[in-house]
C-alpha atoms as a PDB file:
ATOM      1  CA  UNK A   1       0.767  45.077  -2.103  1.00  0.00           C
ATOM      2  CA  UNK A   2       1.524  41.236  -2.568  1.00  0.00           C
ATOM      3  CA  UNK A   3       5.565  42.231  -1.869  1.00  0.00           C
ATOM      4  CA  UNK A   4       4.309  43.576   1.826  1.00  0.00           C
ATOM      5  CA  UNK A   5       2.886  40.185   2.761  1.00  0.00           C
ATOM      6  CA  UNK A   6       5.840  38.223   1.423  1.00  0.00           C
ATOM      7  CA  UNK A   7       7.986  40.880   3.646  1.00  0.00           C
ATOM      8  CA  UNK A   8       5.302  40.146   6.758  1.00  0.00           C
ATOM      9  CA  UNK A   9       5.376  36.041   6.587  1.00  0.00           C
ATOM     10  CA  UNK A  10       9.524  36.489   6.344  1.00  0.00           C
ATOM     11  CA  UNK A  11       9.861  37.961   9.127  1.00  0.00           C
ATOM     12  CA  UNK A  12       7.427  35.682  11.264  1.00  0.00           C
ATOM     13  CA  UNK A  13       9.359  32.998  10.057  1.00  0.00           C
ATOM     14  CA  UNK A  14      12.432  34.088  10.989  1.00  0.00           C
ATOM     15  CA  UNK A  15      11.467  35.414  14.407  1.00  0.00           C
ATOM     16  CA  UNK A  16      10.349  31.662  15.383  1.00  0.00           C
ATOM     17  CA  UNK A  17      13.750  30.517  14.440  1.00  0.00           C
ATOM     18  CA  UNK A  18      14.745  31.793  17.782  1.00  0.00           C
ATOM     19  CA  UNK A  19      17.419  34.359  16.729  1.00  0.00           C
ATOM     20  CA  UNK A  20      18.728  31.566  13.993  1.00  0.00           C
ATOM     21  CA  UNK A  21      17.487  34.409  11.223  1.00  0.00           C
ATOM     22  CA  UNK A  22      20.832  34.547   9.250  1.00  0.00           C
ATOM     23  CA  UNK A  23      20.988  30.681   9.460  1.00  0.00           C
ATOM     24  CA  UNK A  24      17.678  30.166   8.167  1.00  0.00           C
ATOM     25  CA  UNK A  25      18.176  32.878   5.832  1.00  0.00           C
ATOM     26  CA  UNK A  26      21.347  31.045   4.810  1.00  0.00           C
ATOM     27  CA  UNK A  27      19.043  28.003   4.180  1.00  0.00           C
ATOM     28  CA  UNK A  28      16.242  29.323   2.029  1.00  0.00           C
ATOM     29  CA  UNK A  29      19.007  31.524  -0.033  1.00  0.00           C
ATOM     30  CA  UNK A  30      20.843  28.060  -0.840  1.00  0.00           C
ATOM     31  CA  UNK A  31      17.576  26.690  -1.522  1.00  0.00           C
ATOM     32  CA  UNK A  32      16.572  29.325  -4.056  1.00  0.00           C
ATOM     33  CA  UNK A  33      19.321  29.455  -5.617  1.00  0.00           C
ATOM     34  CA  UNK A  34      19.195  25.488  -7.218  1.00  0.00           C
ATOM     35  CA  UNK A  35      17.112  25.662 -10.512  1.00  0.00           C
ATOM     36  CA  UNK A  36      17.794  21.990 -11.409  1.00  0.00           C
ATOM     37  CA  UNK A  37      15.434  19.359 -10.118  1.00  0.00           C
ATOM     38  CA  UNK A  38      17.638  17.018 -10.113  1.00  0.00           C
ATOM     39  CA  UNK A  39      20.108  19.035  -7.886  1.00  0.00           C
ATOM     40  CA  UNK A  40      17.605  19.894  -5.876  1.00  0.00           C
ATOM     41  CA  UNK A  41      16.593  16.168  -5.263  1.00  0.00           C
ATOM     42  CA  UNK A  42      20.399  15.398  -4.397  1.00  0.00           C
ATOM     43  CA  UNK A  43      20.419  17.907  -1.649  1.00  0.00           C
ATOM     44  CA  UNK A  44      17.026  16.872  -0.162  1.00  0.00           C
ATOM     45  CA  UNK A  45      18.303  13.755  -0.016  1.00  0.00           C
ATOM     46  CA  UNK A  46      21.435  14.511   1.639  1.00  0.00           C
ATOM     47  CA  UNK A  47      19.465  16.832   4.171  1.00  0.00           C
ATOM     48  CA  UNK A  48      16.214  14.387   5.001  1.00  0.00           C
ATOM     49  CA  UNK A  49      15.911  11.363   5.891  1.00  0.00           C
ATOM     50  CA  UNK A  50      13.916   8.828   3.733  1.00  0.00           C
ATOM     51  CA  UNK A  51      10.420   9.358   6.196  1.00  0.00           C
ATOM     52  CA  UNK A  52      11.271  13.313   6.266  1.00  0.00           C
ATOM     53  CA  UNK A  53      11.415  13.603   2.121  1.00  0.00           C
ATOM     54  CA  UNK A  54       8.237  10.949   2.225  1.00  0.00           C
ATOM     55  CA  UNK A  55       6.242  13.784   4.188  1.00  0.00           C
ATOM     56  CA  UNK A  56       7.507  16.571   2.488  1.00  0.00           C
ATOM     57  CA  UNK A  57       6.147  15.050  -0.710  1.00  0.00           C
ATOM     58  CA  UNK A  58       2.899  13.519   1.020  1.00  0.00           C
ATOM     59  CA  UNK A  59       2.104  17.512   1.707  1.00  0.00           C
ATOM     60  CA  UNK A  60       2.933  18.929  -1.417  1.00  0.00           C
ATOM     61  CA  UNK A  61       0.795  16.579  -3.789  1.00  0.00           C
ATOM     62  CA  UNK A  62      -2.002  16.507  -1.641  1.00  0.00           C
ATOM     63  CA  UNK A  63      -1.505  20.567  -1.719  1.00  0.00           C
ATOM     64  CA  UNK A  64      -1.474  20.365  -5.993  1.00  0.00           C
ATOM     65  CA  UNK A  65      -4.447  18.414  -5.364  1.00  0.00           C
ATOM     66  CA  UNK A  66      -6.604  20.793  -3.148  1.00  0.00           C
ATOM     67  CA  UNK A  67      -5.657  23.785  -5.133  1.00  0.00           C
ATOM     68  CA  UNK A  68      -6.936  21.849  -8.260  1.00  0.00           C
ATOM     69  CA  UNK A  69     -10.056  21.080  -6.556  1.00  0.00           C
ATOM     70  CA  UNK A  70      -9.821  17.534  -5.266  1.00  0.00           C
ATOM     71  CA  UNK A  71     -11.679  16.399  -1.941  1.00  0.00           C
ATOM     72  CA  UNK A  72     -10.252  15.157   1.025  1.00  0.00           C
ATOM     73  CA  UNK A  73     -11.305  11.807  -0.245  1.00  0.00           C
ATOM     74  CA  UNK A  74      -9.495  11.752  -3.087  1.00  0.00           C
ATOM     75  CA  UNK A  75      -6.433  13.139  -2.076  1.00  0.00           C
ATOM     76  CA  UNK A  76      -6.607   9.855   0.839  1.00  0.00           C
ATOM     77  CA  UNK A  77      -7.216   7.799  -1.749  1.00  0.00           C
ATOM     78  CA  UNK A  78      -4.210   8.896  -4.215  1.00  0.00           C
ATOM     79  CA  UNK A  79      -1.932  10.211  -1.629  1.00  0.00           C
ATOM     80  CA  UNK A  80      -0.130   7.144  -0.502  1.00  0.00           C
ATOM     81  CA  UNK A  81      -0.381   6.621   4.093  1.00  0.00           C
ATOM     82  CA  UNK A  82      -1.026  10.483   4.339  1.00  0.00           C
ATOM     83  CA  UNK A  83      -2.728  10.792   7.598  1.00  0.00           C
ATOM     84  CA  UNK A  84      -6.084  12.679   8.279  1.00  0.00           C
ATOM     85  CA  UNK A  85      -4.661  15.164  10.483  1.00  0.00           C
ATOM     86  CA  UNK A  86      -1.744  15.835   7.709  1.00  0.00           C
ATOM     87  CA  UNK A  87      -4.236  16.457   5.367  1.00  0.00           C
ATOM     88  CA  UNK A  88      -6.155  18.894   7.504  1.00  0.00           C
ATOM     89  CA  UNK A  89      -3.136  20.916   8.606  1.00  0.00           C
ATOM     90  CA  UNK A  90      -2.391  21.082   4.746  1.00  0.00           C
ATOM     91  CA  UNK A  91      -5.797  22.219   3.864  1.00  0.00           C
ATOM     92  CA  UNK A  92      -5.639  25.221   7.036  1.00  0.00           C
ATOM     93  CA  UNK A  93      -2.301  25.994   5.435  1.00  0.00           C
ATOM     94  CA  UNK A  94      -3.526  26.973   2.123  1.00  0.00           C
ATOM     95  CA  UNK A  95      -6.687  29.015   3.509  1.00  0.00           C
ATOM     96  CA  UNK A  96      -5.025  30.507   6.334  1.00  0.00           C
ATOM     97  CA  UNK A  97      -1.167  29.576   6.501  1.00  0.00           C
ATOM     98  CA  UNK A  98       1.591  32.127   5.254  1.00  0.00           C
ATOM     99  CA  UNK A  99       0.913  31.611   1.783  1.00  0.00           C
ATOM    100  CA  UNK A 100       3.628  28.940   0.831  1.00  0.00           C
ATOM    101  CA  UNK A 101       1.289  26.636  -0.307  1.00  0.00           C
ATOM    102  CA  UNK A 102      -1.355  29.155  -2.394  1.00  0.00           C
ATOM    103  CA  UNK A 103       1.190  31.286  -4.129  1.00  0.00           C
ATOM    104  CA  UNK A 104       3.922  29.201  -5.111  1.00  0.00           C
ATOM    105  CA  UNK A 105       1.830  25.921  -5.755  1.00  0.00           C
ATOM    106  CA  UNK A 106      -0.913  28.209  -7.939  1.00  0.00           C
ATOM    107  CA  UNK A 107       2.328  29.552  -9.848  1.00  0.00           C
ATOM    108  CA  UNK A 108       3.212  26.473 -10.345  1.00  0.00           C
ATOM    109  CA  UNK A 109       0.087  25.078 -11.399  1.00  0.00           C
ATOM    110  CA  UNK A 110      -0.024  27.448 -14.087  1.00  0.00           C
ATOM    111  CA  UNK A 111       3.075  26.699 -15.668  1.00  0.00           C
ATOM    112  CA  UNK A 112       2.463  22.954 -15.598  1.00  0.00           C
ATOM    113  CA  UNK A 113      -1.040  23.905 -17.635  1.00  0.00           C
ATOM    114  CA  UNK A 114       0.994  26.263 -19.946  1.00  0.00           C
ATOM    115  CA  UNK A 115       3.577  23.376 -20.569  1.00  0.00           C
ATOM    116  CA  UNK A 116       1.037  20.762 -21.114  1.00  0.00           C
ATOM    117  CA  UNK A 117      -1.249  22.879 -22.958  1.00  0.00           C
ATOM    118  CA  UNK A 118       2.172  23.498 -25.295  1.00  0.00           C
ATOM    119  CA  UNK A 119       2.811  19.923 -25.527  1.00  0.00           C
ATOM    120  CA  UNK A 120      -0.537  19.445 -27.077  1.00  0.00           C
ATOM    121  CA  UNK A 121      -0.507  21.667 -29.730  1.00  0.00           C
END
């Protein structure tokens, strides 16, 4: 049932490309395919500007922090400059976005428990 939904949000993302599908395809197939952070971080780099990788990290820790239960307060007051309206578009995202932030972020979540729960032992 889950693979339906991933099939559904693909192909609304692709149809607001504006017939760019096998570009962005291109994209998100070169993204996938990097397993190393570090590799990952050089081609960010290359890609965004300084402001552009500040935002894209702005929205992903205050997503880790929503999903692990913090309030809009304290994501303002850890997330460093992250606007109000950045934080509410984050927030819609993971109850009613495509399901970017939820899955992958909650997958996530749980491996960084299962590591640190390892690490303790």
């Amino acid at each position: 049932m889950k693979e339906k939904k991933s099939e559904k949000t693909t192909d609304i993302s692709f149809q607001n490309t504006n017939n760019k599908s096998e570009e962005s395809y291109e994209f998100y197939k070169v993204l996938s395919s990097i397993n190393d952070p570090e590799e990952m971080r050089l081609l960010l780099e290359d890609l965004c500007t300084y402001k552009e990788l500040e935002y894209l990290v702005q929205r992903l820790n205050s997503a880790i922090m929503l999903l692990k239960g913090a309030t809009y307060q304290q994501v303002g007051e850890t997330v460093d400059n992250i606007s109000t309206a950045t934080l509410s578009r984050v927030s819609r995202c993971i109850k009613h976005g495509s399901g970017g932030y939820s899955d992958v972020l909650k997958k996530y979540i749980e491996m960084e428990n299962e590591t640190n729960a390892k690490n303790n032992s």
